[in-house]
Protein backbone atom coordinates (compact mmCIF):
# COMPACT_ATOMS: atom_id res chain seq x y z
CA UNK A 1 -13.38 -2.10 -12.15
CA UNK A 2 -11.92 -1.30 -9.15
CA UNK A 3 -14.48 0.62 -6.21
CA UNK A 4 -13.08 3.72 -5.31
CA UNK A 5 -11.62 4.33 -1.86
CA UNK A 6 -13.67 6.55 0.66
CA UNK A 7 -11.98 8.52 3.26
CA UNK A 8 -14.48 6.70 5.92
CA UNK A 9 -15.80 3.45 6.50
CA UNK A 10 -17.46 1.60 9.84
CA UNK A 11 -15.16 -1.42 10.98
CA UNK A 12 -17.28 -5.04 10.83
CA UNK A 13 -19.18 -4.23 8.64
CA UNK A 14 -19.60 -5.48 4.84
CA UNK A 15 -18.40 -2.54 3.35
CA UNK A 16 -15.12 -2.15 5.38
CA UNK A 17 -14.39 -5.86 4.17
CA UNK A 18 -15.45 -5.27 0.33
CA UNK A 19 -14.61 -1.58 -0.40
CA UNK A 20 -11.00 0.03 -0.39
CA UNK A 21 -10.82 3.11 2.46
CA UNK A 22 -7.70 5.20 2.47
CA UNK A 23 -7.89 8.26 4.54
CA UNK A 24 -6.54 11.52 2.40
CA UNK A 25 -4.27 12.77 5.40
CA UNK A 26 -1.98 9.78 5.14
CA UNK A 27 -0.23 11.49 2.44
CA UNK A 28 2.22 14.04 3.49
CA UNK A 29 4.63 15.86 1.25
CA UNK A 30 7.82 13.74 2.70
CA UNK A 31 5.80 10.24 3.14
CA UNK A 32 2.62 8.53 3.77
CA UNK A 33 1.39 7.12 6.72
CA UNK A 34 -1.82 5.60 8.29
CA UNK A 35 -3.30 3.62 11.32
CA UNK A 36 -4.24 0.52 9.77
CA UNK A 37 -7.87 -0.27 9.98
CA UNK A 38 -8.59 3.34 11.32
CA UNK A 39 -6.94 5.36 8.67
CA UNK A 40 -6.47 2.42 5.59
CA UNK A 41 -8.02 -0.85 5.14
CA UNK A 42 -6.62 -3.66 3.19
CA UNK A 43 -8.06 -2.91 -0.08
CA UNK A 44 -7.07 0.63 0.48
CA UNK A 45 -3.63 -0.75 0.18
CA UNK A 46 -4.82 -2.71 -2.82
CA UNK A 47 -5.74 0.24 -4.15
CA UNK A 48 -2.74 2.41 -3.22
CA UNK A 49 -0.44 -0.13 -5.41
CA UNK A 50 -2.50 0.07 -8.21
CA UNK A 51 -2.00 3.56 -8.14
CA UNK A 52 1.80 3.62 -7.66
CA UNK A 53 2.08 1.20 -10.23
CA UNK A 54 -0.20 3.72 -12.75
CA UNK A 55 1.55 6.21 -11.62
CA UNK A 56 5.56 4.23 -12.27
CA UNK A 57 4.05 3.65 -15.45
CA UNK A 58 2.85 7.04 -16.41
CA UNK A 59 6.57 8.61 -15.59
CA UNK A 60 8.31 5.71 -17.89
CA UNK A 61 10.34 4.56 -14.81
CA UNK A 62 11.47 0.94 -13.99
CA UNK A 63 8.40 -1.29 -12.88
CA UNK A 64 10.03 -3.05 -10.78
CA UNK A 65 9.56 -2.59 -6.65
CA UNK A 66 11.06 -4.26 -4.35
CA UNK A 67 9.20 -4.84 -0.92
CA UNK A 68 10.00 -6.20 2.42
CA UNK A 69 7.99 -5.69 6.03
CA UNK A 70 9.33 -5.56 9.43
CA UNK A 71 8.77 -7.76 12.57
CA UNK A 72 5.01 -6.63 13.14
CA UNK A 73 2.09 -9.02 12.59
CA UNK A 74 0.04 -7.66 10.57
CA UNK A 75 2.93 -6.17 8.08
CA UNK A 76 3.43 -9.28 5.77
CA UNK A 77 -0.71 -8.98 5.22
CA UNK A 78 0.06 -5.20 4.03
CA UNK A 79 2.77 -6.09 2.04
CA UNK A 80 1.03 -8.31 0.04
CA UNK A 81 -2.54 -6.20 -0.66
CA UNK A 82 0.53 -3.78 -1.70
CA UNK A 83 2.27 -6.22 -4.16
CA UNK A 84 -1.58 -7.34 -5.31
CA UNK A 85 -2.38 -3.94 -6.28
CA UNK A 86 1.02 -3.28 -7.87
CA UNK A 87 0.69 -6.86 -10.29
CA UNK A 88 -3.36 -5.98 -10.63
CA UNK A 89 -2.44 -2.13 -12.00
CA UNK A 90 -3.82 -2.04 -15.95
CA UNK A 91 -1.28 0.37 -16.87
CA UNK A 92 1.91 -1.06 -15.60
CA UNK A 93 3.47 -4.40 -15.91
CA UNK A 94 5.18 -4.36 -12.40
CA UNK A 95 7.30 -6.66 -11.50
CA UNK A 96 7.44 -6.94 -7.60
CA UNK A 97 9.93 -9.21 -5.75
CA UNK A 98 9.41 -10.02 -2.27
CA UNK A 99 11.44 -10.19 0.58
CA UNK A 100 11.30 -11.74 3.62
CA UNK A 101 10.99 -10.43 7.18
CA UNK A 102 13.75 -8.33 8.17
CA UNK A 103 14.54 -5.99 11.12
CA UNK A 104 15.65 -2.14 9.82
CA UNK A 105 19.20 -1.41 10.13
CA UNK A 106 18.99 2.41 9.76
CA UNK A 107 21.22 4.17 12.91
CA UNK A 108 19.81 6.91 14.37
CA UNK A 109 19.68 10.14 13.12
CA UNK A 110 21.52 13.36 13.97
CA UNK A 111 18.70 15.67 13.24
């Protein structure tokens, strides 16, 4: 069984390595952020897909997400703890194609 994540946990240190941290304020009610490493650790993303996939599963939607990351460093290493967690949820069977690299094309908003 998967741990479960704590809101806290010291950097370099075993348990920041082996147990899933995801910081409750990185949900808001229009989207979820964190500071990675600060905020959300790998396995917290682990954990996060395994979630969204329980949940995708629980509402009888499409399991099928399709990811991508931008030009950062570290985002292809988040993308995949994401997809891990997605393929590793018991409840769903999600099916989660991967994209590569890509650089957003979204023009600037009005508001």
């Amino acid at each position: 069984m998967f741990p479960k994540p704590k809101s806290v946990l010291v950097p370099n240190t075993y348990a920041f390595e082996s147990e899933p941290m995801v910081k409750a304020t990185g949900f808001r009610e229009y989207d979820a952020r964190w500071l990675l490493n600060k905020e959300i650790n790998l396995m917290g993303v682990q954990a996060l897909g395994m979630g969204l996939g329980a949940l995708i599963a629980e509402l009888g939607a499409r399991q099928e997400i399709v990811t991508g990351h931008d030009f950062r460093g570290y985002s292809a290493s988040i993308k995949y703890a994401l997809v891990s967690g997605l393929m590793a949820s018991r409840q769903a069977q999600c099916h989660a194609p991967i994209l590569p690299s890509s650089i957003s094309t979204c023009p600037a908003s009005p508001w």
